[in-house]
C-alpha atoms as a PDB file:
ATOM      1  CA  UNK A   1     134.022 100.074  77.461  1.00  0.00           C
ATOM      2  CA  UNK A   2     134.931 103.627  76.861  1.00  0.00           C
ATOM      3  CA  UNK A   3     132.083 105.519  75.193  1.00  0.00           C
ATOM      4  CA  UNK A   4     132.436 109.598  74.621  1.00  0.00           C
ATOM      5  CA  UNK A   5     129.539 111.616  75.987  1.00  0.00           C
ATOM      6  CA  UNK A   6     129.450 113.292  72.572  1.00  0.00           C
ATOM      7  CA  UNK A   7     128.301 109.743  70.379  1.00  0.00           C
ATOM      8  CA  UNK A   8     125.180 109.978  69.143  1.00  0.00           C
ATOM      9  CA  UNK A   9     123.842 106.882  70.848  1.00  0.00           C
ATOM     10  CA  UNK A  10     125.408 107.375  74.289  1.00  0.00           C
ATOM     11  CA  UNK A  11     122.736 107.133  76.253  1.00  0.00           C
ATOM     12  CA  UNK A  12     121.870 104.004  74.536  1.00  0.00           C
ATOM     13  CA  UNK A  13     125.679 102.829  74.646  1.00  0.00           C
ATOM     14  CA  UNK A  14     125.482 103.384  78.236  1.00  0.00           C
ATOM     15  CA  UNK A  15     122.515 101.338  79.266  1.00  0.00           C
ATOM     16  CA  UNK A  16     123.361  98.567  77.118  1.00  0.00           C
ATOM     17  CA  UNK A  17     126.591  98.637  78.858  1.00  0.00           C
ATOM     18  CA  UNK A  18     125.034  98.630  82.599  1.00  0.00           C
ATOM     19  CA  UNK A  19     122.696  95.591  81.662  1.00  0.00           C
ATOM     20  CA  UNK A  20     125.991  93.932  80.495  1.00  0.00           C
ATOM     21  CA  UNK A  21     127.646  93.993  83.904  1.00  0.00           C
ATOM     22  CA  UNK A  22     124.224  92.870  85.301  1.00  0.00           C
ATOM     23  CA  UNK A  23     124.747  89.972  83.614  1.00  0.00           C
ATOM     24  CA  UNK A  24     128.521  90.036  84.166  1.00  0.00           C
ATOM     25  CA  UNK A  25     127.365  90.817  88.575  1.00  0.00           C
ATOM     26  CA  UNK A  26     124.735  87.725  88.491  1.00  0.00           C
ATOM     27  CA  UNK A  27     121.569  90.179  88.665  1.00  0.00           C
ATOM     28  CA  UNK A  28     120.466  90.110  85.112  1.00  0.00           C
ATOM     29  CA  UNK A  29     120.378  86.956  82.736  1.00  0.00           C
ATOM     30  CA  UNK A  30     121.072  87.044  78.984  1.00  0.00           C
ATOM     31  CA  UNK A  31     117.536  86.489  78.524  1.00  0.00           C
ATOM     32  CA  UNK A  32     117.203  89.999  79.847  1.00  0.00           C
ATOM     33  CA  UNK A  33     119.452  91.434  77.093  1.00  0.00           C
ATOM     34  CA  UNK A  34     116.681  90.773  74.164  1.00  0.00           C
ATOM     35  CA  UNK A  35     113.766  91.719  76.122  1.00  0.00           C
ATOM     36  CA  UNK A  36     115.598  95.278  76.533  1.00  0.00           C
ATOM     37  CA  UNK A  37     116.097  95.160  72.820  1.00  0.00           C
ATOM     38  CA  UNK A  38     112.547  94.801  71.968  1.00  0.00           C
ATOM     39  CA  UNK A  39     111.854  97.702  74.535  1.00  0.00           C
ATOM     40  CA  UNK A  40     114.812 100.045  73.310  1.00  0.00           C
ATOM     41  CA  UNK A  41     113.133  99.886  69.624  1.00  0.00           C
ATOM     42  CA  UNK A  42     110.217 100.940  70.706  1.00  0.00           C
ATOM     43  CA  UNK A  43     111.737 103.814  72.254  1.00  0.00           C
ATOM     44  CA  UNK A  44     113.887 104.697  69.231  1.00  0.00           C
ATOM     45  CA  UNK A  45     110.197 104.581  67.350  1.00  0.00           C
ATOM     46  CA  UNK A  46     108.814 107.039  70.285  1.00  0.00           C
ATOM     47  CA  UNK A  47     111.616 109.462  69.967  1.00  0.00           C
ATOM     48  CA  UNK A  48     113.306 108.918  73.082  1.00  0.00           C
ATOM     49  CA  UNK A  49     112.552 111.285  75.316  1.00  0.00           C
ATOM     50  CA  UNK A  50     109.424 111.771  77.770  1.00  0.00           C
ATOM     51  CA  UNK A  51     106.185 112.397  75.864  1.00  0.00           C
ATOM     52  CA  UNK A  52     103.259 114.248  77.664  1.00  0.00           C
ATOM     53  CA  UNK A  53     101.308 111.283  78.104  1.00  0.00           C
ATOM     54  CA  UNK A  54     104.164 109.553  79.373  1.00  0.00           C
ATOM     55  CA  UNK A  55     104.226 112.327  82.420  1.00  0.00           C
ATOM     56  CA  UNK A  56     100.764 112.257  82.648  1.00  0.00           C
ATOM     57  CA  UNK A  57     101.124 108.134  83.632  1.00  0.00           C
ATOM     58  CA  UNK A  58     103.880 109.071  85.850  1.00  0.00           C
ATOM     59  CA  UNK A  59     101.611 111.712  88.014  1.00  0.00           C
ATOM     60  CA  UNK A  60      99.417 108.775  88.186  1.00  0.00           C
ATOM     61  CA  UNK A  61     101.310 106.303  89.199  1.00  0.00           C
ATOM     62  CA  UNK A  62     102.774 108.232  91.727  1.00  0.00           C
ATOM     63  CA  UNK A  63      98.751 109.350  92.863  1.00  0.00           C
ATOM     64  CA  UNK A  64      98.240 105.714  93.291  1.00  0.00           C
ATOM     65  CA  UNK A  65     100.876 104.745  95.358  1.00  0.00           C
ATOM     66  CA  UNK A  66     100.628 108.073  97.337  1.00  0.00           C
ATOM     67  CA  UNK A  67      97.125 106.997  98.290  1.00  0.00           C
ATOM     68  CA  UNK A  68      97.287 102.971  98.360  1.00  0.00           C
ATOM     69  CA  UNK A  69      97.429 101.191 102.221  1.00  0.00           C
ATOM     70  CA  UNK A  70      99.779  98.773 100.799  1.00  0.00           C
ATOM     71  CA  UNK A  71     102.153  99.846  97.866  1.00  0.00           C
ATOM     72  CA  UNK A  72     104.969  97.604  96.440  1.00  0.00           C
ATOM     73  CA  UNK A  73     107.931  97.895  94.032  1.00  0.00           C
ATOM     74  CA  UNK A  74     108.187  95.035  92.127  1.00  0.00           C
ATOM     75  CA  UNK A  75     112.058  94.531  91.102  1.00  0.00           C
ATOM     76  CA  UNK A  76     113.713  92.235  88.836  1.00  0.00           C
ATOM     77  CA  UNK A  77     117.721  91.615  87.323  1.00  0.00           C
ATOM     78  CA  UNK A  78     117.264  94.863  84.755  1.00  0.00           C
ATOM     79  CA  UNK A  79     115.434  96.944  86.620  1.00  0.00           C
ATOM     80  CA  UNK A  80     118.545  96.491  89.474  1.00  0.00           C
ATOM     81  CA  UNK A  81     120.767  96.845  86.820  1.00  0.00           C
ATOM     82  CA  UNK A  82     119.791 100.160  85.226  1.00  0.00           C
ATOM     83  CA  UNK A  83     118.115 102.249  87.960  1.00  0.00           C
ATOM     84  CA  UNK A  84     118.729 100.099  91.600  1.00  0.00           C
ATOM     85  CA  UNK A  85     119.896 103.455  93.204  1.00  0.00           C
ATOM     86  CA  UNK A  86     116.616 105.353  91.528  1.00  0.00           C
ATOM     87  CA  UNK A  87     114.400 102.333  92.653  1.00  0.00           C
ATOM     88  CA  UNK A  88     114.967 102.648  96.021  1.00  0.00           C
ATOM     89  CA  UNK A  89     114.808 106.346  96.197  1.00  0.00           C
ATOM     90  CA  UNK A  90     111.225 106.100  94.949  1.00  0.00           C
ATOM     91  CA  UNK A  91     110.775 103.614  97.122  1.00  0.00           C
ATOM     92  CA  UNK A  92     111.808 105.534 100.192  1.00  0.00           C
ATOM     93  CA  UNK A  93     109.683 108.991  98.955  1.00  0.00           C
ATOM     94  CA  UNK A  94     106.500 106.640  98.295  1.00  0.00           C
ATOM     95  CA  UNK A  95     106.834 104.283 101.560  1.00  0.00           C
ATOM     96  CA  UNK A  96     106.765 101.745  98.889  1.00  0.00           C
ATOM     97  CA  UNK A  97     109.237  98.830 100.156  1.00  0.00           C
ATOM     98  CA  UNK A  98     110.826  96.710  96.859  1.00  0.00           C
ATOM     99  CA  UNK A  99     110.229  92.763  96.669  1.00  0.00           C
ATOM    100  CA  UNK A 100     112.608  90.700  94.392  1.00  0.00           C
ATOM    101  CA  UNK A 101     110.201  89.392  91.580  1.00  0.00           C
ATOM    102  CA  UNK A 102     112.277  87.452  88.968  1.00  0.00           C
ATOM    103  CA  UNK A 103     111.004  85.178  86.175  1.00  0.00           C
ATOM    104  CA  UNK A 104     114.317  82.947  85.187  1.00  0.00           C
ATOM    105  CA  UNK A 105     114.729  82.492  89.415  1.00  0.00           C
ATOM    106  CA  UNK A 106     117.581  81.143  91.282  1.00  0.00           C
ATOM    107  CA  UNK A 107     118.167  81.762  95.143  1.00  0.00           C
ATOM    108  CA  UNK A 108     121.586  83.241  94.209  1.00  0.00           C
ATOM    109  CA  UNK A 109     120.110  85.844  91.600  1.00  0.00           C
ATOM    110  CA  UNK A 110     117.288  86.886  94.293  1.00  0.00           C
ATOM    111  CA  UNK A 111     120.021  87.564  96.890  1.00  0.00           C
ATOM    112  CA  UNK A 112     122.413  89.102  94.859  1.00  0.00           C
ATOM    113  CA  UNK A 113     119.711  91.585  93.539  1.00  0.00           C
ATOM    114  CA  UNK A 114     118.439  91.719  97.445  1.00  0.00           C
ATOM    115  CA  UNK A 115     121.820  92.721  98.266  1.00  0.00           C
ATOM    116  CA  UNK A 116     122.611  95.124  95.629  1.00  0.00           C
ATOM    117  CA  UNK A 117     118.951  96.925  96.486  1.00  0.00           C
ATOM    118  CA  UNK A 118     119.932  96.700 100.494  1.00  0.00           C
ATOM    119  CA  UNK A 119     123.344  98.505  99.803  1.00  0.00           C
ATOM    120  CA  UNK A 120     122.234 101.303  99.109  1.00  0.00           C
ATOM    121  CA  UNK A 121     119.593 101.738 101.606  1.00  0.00           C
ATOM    122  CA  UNK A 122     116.562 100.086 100.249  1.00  0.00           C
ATOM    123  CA  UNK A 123     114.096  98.288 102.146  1.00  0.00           C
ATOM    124  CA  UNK A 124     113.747  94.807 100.537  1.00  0.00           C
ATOM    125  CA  UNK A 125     111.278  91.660 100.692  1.00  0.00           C
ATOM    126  CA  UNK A 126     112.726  88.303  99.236  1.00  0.00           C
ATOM    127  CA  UNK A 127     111.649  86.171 101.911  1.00  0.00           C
ATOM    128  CA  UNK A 128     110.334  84.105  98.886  1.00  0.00           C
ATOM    129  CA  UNK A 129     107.334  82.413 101.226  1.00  0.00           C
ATOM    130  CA  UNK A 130     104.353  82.842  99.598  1.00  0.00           C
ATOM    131  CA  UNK A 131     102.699  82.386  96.482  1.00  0.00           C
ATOM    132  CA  UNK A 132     100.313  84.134  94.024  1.00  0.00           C
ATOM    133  CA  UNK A 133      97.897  81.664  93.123  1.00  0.00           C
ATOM    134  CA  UNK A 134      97.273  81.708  89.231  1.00  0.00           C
ATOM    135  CA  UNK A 135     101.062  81.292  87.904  1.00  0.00           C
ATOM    136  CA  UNK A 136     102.619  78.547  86.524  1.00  0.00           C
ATOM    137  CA  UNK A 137     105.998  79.732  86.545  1.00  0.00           C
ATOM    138  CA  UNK A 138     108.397  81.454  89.260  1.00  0.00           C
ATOM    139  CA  UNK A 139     106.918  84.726  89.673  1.00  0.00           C
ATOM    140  CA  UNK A 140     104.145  83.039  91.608  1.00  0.00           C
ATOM    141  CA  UNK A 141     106.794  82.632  94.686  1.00  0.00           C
ATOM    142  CA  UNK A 142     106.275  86.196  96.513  1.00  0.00           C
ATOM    143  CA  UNK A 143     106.709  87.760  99.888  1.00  0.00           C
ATOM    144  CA  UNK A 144     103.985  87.344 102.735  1.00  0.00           C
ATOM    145  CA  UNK A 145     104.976  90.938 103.601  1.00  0.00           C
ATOM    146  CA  UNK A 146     104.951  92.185  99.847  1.00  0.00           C
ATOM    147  CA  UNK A 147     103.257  91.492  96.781  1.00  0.00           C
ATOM    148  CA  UNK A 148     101.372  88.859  98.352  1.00  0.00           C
ATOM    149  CA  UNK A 149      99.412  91.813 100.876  1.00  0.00           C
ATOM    150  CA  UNK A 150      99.647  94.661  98.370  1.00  0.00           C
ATOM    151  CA  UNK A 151      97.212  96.659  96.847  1.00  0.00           C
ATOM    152  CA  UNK A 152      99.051  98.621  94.660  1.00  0.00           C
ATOM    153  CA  UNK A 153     102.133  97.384  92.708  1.00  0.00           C
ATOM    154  CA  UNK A 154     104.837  98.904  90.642  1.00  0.00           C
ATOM    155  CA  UNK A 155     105.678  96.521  88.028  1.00  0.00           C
ATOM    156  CA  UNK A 156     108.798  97.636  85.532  1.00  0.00           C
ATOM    157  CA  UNK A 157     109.765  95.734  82.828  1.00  0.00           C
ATOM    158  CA  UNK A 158     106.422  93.367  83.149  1.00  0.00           C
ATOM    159  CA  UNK A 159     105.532  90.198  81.554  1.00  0.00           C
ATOM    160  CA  UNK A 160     101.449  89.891  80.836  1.00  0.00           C
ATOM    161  CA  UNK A 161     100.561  87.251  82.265  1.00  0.00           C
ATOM    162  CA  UNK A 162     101.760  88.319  85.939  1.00  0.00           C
ATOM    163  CA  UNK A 163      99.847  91.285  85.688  1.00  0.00           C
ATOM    164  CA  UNK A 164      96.882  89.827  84.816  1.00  0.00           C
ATOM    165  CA  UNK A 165      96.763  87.285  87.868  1.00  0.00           C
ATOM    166  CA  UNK A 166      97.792  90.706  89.640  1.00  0.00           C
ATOM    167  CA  UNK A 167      94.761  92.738  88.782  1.00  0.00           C
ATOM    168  CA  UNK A 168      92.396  88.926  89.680  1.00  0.00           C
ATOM    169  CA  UNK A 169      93.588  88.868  92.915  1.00  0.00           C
ATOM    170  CA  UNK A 170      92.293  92.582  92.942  1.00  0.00           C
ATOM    171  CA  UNK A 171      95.274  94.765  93.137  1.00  0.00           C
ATOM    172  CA  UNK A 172      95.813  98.026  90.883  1.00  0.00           C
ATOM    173  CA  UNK A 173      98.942  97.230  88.588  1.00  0.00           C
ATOM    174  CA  UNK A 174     101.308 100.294  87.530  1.00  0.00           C
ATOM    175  CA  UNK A 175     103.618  99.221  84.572  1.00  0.00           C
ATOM    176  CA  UNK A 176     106.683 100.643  82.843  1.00  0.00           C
ATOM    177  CA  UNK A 177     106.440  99.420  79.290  1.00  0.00           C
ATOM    178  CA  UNK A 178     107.540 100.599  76.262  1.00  0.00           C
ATOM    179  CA  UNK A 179     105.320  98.609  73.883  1.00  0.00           C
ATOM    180  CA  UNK A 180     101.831 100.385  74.381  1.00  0.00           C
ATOM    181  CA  UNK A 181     100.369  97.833  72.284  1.00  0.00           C
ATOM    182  CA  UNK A 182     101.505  94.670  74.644  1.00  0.00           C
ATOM    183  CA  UNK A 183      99.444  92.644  76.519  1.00  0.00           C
ATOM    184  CA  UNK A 184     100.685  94.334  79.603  1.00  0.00           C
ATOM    185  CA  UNK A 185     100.168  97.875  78.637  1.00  0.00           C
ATOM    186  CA  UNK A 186      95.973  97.275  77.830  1.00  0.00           C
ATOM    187  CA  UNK A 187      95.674  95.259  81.344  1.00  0.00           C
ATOM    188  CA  UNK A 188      97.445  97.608  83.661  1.00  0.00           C
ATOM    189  CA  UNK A 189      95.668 100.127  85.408  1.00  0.00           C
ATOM    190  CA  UNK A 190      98.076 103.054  84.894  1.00  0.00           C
ATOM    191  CA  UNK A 191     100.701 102.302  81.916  1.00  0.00           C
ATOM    192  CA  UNK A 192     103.511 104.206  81.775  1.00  0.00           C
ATOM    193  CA  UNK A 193     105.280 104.421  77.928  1.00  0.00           C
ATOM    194  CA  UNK A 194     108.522 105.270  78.727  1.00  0.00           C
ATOM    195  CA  UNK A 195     111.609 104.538  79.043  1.00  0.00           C
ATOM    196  CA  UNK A 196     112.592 102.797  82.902  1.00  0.00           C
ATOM    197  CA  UNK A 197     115.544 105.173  82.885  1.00  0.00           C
ATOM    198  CA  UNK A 198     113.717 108.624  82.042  1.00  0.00           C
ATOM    199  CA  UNK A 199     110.355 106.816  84.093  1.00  0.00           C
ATOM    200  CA  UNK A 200     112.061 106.451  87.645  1.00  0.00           C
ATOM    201  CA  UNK A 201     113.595 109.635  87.966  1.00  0.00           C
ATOM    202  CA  UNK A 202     110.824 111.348  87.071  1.00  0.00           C
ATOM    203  CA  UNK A 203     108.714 109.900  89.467  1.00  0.00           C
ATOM    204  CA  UNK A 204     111.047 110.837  92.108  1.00  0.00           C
ATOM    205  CA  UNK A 205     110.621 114.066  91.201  1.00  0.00           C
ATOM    206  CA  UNK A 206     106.454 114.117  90.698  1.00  0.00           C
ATOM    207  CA  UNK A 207     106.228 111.985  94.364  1.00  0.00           C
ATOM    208  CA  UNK A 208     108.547 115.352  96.092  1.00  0.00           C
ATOM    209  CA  UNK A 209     105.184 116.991  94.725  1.00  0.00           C
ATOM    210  CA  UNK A 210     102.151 115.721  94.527  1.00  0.00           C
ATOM    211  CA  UNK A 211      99.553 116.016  97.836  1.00  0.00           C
ATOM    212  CA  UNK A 212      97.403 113.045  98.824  1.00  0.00           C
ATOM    213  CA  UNK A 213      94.542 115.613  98.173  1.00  0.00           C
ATOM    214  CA  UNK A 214      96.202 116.419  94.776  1.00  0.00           C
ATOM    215  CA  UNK A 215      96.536 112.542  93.965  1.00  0.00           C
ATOM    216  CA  UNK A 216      92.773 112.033  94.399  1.00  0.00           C
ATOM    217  CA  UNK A 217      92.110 114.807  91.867  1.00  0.00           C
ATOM    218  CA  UNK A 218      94.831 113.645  89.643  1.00  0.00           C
ATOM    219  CA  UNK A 219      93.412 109.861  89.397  1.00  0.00           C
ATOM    220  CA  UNK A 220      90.093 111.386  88.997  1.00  0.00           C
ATOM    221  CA  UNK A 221      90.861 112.279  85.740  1.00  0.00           C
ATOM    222  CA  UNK A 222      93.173 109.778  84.745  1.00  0.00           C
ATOM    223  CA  UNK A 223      92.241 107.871  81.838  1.00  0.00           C
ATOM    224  CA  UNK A 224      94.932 104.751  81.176  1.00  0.00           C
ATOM    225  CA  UNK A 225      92.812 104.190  77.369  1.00  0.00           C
ATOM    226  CA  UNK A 226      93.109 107.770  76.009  1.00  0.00           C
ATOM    227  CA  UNK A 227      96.890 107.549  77.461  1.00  0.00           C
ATOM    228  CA  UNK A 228      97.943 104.518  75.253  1.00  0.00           C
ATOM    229  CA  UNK A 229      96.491 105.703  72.009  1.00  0.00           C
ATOM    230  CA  UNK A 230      97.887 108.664  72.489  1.00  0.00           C
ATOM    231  CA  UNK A 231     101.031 106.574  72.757  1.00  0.00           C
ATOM    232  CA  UNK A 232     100.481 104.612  70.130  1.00  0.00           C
ATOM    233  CA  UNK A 233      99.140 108.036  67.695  1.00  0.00           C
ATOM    234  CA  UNK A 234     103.010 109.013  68.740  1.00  0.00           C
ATOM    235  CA  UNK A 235     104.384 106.315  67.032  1.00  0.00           C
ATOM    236  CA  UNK A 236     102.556 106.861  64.321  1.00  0.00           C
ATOM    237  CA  UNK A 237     103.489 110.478  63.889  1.00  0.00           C
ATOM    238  CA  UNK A 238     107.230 110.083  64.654  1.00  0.00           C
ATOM    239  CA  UNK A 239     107.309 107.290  61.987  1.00  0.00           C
ATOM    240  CA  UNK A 240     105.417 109.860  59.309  1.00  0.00           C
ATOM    241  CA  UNK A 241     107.748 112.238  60.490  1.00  0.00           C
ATOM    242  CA  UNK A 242     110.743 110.072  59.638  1.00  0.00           C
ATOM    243  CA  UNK A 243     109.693 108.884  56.645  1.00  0.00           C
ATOM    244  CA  UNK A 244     108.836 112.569  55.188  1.00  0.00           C
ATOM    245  CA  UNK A 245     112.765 113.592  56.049  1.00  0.00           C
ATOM    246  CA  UNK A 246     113.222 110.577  53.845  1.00  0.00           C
ATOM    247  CA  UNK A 247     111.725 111.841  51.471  1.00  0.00           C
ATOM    248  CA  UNK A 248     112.769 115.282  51.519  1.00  0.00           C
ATOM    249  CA  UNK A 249     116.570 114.648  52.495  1.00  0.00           C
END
């Protein structure tokens, strides 16, 4: 679909539109399609753009990795689907490798999402041979050489109950979510409320920066509480906000 840069919602049109050939390339699954909805409406509520405490997350995140023996991007369909080339640049400027972490799995998806991640240079783990004790469901199947080993992990577009088996096998969980109030936000150890879109590229840019002896200051002062309610204190204002020009139009 043709979409002018100058429509109001472009950048929404547009990333509807990539997750739609996801689906359409095998990497994303329709189920995929309403979880993004529920995260793009908390965006809309947020303002969409990068909010301080957003950044703030991301100079974390990007600390802990920095500093972690083990670090790990965790990928799945709509994270390949909207930023695959970003992922793997992060991964590259972090010495993070991606693993292939999908929760509606098939051997075909994993591959083709492998494959996509592989094309453009990114080191990938989908070996698919371990598993992380605690899960029912398919995101327990992991890579010996991945998630399974790592001590830090980079989870985008999380589900809650993965990250808390995660943080019981005693790894430090980074999340990309939206929804500062979900069940994933309060258990992660740094929670980024952003967008993945706006959240990737920035942390390209912050890992170019930051110095392992900055990234020990930096998580000294982190505090992942204070960041989501100041997330959630954003929502409230922006609604206010809104409903004043209500009010006033």
């Amino acid at each position: 679909m043709e979409i002018p840069k100058s429509h109001p919602r472009y950048h929404s049109l547009m990333t509807r539109e990539k997750l739609v050939e996801g689906v359409k390339e095998g990497l994303a699954v329709l189920e995929g399609l309403i979880a993004h909805g529920r995260g793009e409406a908390f965006d809309y509520i947020l303002g969409e753009k990068s909010h301080d405490f957003a950044l703030e997350a991301e100079r974390a995140a990007v600390a802990l990795m920095k500093l972690a023996k083990h670090p790990v991007i965790s990928v799945n369909g709509n994270a390949a689907s909207l930023v695959a080339k970003e992922l793997v640049e992060l991964s590259k400027a972090l010495n993070a490798p991606l693993e292939v972490n999908i929760f509606h799995y098939s051997k075909e998806r994993v591959e083709k999402i492998a494959k996509k991640l592989e094309e453009l240079g990114g080191t990938v783990y989908y070996r698919g041979d371990a598993v992380l004790e605690g899960i029912s469901h398919a995101r327990r199947i992991v890579d010996s050489r991945g998630i399974l080993k790592a001590d830090v992990v980079l989870v985008p577009l999380e589900d809650g109950d993965r990250c808390e088996i995660l943080k019981r096998h005693g790894k430090k969980v980074i999340a990309i979510d939206l929804n500062p109030l979900s069940r994933t936000a309060r258990m992660a150890d740094v929670t980024i409320v952003n967008n993945i879109t706006r959240a990737i590229p920035e942390m390209i840019e912050f890992a170019k920066e930051i110095t392992e002896e900055e990234a020990e200051e930096i998580l000294r002062k982190y505090d992942n509480k204070t960041v989501l309610k100041r997330a959630i204190e954003a929502i409230r204002d922006h609604l206010t906000k809104m409903a004043e020009d209500v009010m006033n139009a």
